[in-house]
C-alpha atoms as a PDB file:
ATOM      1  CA  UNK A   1      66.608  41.481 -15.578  1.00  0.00           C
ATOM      2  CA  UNK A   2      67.718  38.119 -13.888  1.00  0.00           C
ATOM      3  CA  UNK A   3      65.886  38.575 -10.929  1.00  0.00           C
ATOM      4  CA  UNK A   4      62.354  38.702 -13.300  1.00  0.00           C
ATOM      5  CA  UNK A   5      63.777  35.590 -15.194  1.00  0.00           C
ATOM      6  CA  UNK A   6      63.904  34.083 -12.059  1.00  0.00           C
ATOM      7  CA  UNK A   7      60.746  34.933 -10.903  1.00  0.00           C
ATOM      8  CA  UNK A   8      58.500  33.974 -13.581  1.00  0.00           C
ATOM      9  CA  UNK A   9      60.545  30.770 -14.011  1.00  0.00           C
ATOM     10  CA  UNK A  10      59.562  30.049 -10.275  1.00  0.00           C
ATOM     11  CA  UNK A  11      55.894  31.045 -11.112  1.00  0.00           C
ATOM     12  CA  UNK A  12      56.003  28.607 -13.895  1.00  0.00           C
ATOM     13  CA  UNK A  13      57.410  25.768 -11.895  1.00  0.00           C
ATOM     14  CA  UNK A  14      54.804  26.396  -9.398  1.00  0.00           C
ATOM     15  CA  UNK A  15      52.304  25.959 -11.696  1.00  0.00           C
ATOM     16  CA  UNK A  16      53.401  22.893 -13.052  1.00  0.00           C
ATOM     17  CA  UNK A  17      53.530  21.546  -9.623  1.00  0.00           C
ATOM     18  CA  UNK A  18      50.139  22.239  -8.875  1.00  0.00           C
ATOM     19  CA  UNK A  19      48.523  21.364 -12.635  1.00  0.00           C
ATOM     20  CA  UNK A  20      50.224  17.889 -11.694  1.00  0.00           C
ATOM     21  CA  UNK A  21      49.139  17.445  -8.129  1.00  0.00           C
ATOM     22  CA  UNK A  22      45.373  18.407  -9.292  1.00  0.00           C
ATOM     23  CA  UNK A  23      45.593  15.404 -12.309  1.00  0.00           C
ATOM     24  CA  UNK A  24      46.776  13.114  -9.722  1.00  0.00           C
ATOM     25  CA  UNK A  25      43.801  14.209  -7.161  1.00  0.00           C
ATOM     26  CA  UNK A  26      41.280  13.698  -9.547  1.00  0.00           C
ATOM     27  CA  UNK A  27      42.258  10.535 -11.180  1.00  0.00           C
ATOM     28  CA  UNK A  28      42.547   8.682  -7.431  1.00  0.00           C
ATOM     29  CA  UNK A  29      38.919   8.575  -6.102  1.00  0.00           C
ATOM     30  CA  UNK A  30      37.402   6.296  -5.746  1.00  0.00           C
ATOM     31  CA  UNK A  31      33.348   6.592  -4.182  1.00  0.00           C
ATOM     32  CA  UNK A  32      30.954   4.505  -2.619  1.00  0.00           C
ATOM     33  CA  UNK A  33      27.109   5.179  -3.156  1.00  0.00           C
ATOM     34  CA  UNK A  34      24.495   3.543  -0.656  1.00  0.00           C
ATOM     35  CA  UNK A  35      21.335   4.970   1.274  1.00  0.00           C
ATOM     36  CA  UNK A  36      22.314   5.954   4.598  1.00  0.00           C
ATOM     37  CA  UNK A  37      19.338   3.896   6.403  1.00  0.00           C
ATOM     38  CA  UNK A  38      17.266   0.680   4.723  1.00  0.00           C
ATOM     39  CA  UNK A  39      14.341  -0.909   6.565  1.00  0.00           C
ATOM     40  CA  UNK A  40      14.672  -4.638   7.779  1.00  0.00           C
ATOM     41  CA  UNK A  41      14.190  -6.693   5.442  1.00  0.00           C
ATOM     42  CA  UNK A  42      14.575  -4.155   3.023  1.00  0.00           C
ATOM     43  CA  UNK A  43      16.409  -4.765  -0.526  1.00  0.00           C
ATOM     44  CA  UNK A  44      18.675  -1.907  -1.807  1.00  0.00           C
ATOM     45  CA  UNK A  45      21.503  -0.793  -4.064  1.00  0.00           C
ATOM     46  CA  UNK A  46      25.382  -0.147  -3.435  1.00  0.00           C
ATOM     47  CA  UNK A  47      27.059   1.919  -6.147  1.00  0.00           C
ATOM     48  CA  UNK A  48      30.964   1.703  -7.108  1.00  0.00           C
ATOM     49  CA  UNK A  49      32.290   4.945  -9.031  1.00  0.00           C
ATOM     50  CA  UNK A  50      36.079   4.948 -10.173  1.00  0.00           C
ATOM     51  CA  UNK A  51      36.393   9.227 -10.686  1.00  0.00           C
ATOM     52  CA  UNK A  52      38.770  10.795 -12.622  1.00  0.00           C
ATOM     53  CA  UNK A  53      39.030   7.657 -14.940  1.00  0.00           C
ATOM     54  CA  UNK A  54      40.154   9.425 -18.042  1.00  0.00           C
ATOM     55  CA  UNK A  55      43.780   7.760 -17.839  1.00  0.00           C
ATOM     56  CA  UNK A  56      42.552   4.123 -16.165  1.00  0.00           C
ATOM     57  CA  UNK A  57      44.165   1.677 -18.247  1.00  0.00           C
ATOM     58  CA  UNK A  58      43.221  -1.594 -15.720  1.00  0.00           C
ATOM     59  CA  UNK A  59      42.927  -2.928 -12.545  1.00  0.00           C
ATOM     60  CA  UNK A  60      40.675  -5.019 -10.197  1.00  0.00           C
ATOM     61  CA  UNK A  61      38.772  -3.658  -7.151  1.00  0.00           C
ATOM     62  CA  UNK A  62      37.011  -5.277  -4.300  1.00  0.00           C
ATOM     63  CA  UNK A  63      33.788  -3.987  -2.316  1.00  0.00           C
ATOM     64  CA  UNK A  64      33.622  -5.999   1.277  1.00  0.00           C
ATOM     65  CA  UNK A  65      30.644  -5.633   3.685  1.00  0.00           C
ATOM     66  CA  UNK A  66      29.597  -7.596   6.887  1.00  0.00           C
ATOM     67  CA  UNK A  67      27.334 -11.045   5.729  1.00  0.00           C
ATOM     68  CA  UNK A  68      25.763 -11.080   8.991  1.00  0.00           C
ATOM     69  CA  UNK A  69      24.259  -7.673   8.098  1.00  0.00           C
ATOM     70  CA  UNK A  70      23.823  -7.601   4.685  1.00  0.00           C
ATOM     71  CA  UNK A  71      23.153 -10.639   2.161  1.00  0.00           C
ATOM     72  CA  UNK A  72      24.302 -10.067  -1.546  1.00  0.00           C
ATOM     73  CA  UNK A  73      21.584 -10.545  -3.966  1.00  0.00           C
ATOM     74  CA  UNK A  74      23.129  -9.812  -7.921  1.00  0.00           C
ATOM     75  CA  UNK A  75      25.678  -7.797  -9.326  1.00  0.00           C
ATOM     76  CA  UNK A  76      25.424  -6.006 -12.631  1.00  0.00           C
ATOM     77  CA  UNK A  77      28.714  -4.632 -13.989  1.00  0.00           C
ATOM     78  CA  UNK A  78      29.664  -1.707 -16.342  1.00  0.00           C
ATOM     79  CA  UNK A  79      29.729  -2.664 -20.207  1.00  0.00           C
ATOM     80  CA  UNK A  80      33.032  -1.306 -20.708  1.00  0.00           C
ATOM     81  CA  UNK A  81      36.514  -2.449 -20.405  1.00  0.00           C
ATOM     82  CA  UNK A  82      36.068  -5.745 -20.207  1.00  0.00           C
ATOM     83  CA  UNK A  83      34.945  -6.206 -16.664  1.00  0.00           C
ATOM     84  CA  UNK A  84      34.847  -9.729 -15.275  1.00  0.00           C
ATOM     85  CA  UNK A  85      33.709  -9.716 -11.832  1.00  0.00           C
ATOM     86  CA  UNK A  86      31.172 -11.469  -9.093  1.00  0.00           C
ATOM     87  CA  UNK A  87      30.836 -12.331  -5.604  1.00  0.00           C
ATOM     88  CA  UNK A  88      34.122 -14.042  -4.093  1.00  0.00           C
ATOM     89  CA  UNK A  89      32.491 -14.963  -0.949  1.00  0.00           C
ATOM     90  CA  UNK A  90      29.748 -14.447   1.436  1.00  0.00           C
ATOM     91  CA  UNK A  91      31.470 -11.028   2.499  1.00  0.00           C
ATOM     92  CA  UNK A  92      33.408  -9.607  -1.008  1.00  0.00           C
ATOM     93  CA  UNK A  93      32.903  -9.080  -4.340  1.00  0.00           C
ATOM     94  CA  UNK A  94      35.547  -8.309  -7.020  1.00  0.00           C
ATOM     95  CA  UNK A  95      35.532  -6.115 -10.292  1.00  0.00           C
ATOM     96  CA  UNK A  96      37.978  -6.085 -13.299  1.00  0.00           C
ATOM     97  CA  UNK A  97      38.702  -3.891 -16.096  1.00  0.00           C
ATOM     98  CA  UNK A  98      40.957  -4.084 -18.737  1.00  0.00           C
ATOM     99  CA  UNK A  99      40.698  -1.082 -21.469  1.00  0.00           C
ATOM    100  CA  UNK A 100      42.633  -1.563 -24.742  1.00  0.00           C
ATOM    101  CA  UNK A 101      44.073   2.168 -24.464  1.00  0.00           C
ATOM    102  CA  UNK A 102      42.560   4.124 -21.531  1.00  0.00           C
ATOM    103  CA  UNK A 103      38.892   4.585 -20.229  1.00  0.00           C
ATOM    104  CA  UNK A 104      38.601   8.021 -21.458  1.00  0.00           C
ATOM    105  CA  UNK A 105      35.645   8.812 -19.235  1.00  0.00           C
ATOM    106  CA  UNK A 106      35.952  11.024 -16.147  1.00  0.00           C
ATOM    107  CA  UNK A 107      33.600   9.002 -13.987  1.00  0.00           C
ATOM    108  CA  UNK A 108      32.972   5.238 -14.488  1.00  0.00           C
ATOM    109  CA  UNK A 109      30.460   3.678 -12.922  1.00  0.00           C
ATOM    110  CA  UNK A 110      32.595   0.193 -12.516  1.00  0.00           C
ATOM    111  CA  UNK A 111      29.258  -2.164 -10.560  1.00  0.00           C
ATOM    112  CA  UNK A 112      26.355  -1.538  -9.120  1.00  0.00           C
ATOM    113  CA  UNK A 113      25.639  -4.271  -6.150  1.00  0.00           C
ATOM    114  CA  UNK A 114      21.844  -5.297  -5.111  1.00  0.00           C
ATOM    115  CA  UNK A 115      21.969  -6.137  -1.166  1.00  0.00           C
ATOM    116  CA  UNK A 116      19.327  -7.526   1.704  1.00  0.00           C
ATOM    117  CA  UNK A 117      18.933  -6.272   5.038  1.00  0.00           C
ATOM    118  CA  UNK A 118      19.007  -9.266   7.266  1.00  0.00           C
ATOM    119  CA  UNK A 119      20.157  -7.937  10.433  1.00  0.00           C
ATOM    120  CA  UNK A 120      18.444  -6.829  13.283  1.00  0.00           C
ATOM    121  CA  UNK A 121      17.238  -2.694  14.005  1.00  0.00           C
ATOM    122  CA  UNK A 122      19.929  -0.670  14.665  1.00  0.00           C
ATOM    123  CA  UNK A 123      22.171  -2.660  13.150  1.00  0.00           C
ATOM    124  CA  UNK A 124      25.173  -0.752  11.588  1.00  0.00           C
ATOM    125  CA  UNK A 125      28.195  -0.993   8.974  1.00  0.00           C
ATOM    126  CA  UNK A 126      30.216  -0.466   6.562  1.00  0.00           C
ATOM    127  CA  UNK A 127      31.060  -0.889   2.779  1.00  0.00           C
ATOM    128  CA  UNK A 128      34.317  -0.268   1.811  1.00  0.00           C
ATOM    129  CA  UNK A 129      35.971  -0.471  -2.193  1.00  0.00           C
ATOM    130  CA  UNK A 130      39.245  -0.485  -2.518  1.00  0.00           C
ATOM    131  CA  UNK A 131      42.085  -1.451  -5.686  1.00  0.00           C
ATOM    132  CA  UNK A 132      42.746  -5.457  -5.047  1.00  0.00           C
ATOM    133  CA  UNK A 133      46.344  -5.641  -6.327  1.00  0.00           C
ATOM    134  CA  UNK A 134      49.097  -3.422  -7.353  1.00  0.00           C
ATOM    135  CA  UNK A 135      48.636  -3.898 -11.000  1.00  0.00           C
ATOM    136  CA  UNK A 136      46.501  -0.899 -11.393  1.00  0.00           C
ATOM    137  CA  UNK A 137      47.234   1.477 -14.134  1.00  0.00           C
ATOM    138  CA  UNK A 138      48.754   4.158 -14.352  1.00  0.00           C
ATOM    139  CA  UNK A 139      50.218   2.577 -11.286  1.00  0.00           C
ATOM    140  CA  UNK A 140      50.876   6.458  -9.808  1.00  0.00           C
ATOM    141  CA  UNK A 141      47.026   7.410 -10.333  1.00  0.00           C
ATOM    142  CA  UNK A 142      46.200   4.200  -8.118  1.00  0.00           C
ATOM    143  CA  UNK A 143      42.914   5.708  -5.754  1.00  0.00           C
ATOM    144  CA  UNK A 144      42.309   5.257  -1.896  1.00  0.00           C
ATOM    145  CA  UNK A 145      39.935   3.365  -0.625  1.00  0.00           C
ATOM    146  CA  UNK A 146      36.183   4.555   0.151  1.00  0.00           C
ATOM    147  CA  UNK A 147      33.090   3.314   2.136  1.00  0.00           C
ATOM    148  CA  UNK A 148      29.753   4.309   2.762  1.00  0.00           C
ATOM    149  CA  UNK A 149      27.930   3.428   6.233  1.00  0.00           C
ATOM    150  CA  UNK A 150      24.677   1.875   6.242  1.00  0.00           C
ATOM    151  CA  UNK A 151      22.181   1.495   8.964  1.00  0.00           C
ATOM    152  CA  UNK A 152      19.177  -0.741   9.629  1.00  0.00           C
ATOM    153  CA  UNK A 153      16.194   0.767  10.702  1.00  0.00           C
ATOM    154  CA  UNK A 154      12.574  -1.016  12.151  1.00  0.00           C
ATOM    155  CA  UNK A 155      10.491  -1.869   9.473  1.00  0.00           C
ATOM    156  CA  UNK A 156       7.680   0.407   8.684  1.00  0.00           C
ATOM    157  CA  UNK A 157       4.418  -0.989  10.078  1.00  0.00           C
ATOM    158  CA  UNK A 158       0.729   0.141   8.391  1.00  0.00           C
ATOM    159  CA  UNK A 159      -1.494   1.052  11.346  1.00  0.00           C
ATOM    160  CA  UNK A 160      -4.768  -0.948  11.393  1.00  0.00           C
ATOM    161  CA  UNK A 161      -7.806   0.920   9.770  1.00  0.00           C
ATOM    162  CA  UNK A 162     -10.689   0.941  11.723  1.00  0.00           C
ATOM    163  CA  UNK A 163     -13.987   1.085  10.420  1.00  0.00           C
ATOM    164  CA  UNK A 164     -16.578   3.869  11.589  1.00  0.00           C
ATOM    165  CA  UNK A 165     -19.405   2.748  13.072  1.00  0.00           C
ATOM    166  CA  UNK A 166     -22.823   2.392  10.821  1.00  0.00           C
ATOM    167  CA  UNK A 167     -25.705   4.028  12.519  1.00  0.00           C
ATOM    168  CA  UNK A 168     -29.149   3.481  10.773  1.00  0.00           C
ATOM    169  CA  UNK A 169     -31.713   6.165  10.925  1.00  0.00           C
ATOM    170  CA  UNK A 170     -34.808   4.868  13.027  1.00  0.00           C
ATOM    171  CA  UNK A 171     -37.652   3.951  10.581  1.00  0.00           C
ATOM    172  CA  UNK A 172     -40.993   5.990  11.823  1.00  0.00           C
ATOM    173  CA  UNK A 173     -44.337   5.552  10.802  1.00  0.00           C
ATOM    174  CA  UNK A 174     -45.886   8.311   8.374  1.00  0.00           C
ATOM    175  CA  UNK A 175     -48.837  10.174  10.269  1.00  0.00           C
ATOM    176  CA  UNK A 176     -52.060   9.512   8.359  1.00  0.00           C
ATOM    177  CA  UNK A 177     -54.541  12.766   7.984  1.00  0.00           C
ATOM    178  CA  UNK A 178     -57.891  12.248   7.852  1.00  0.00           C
ATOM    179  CA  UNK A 179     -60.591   9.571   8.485  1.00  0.00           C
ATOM    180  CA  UNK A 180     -60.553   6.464   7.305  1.00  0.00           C
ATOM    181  CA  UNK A 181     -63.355   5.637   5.187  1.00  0.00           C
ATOM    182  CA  UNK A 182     -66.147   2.942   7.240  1.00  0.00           C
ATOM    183  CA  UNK A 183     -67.194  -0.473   4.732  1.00  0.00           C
ATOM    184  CA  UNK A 184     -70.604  -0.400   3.694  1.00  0.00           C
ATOM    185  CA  UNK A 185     -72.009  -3.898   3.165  1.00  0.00           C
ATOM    186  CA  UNK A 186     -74.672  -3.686   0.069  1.00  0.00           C
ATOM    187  CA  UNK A 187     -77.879  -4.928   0.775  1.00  0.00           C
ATOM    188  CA  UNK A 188     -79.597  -6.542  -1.875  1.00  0.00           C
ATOM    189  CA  UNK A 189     -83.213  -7.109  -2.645  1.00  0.00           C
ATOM    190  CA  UNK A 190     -83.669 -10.695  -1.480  1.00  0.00           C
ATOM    191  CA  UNK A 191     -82.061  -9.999   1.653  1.00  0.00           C
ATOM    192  CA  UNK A 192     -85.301  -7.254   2.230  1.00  0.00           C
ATOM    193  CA  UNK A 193     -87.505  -9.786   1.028  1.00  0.00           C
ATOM    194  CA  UNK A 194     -86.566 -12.268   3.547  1.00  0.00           C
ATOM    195  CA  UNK A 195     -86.723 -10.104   6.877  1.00  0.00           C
ATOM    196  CA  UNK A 196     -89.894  -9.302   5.508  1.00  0.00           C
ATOM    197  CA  UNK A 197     -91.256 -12.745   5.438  1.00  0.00           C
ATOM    198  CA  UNK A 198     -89.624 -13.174   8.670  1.00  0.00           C
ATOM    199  CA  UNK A 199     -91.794 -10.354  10.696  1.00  0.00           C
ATOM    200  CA  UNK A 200     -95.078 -11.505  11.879  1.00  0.00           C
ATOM    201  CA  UNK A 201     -97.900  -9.746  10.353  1.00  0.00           C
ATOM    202  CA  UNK A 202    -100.773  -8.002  13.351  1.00  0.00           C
ATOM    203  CA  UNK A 203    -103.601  -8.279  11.363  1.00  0.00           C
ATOM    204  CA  UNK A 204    -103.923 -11.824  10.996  1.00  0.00           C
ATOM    205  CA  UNK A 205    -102.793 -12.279  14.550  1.00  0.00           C
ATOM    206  CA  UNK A 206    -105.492  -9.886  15.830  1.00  0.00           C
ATOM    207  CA  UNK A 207    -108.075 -12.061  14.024  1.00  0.00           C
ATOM    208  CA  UNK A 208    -106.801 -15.494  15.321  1.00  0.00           C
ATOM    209  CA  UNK A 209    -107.032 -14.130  18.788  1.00  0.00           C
ATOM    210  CA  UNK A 210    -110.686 -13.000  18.088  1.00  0.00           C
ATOM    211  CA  UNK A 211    -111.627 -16.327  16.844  1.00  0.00           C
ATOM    212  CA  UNK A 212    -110.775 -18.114  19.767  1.00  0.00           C
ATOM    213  CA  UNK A 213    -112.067 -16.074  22.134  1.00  0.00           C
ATOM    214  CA  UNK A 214    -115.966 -16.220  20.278  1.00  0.00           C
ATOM    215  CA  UNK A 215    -115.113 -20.176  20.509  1.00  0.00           C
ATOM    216  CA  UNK A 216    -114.497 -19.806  24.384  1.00  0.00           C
ATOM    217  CA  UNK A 217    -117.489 -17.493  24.686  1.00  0.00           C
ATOM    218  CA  UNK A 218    -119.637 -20.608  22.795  1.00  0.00           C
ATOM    219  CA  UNK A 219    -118.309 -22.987  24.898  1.00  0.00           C
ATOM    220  CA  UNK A 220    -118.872 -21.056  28.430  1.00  0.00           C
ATOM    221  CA  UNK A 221    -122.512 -20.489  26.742  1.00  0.00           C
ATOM    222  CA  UNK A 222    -122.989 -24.070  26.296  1.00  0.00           C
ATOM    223  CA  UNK A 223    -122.106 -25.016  29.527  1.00  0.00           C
ATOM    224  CA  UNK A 224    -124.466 -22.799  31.485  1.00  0.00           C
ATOM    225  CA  UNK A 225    -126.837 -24.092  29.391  1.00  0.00           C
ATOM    226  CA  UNK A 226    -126.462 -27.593  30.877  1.00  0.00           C
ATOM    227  CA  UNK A 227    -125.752 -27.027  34.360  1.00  0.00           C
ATOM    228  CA  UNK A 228    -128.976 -25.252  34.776  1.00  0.00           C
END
């Protein structure tokens, strides 16, 4: 009988060990949330999650990052608990909460940071959030820092379009079938008339002829006549 007393008193323990080490694992992590690769040039967005946030009462993080890689653009910050928080300097940014009781929420999304690639290709590093001071609470919930990597890539080029080549179908003449139809010019009357006047008429020709040669005859007569 006191050995089972014993046992299930050392199953209980256990489990109260365990219930409390899984509370204290949820409530401290903290996550960073950023796209593994941007373009140059490229603007993007860096995500700060507190999880396990259902006991937060306050406390004030930081997210740092390299200013020679990446510019910071805005920050826009959760709407509750109070937060009070911006960019401390060209490399870190600070957020604040204050609840009046606890959060009550198991994730809380504390900022959420707009960033510029301004390095070069290839370029590579880190952002890390972490708890700025020690008067986080429940102090024994306090969460380890995170970070997400972030790399530059080349930025994406269109490729120039090219435009096909017009070709124009040659323009050929359409066959024509058949003859062509000749001009006729009209004659009209007076035209007739005047050709007509125009052609010498025989008979009176024949008769002028005959005239002269009776006169020639006369005169050849008439000389004969005198010679003799």
């Amino acid at each position: 009988m006191k050995l089972a007393k014993k046992v299930l008193v050392l199953v209980v323990a256990l489990a109260l060990i365990s219930t409390a080490a899984f509370s204290a694992f949820a409530a401290g992590s903290l996550s960073v949330s950023a796209p593994a690769k941007v373009n140059e040039g490229e603007t993007f967005t860096v995500t700060a999650t507190l999880n396990g946030a259902a006991n937060f009462e306050s406390g004030t993080f930081q997210l740092s990052w390299n200013s020679a890689v990446f510019e910071y653009v805005s920050q826009t910050n959760a709407e509750v608990g109070s937060p009070v928080g911006d960019k401390i300097s060209d490399s870190a940014a600070t957020i604040a909460f204050m609840f009046p009781t606890v959060c009550g929420q198991d994730s809380l999304q504390m900022a959420t940071f707009t960033f510029k690639a301004i390095g070069a290709p290839g370029d590579k590093d880190t952002f890390t959030l972490e708890v700025l001071d020690e008067d986080y609470a429940p102090e024994e919930e306090m969460p380890g820092a995170a970070s997400a990597n972030v790399e530059i890539a080349a930025a994406e080029t269109e490729p120039p379009t090219t435009e096909a080549p017009t070709t124009e179908a040659p323009v050929t003449d359409e066959p024509t079938t058949g003859t062509q139809p000749t001009a006729t010019t009209a004659v009209s009357p007076s035209d007739t008339t005047a050709r007509q006047n125009v052609i010498p008429r025989t008979g009176d020709a024949g008769i002028a002829v005959a005239a002269a040669l009776v006169v020639l005859a006369g005169a050849a007569f008439v000389a004969s006549k005198k010679s003799k």
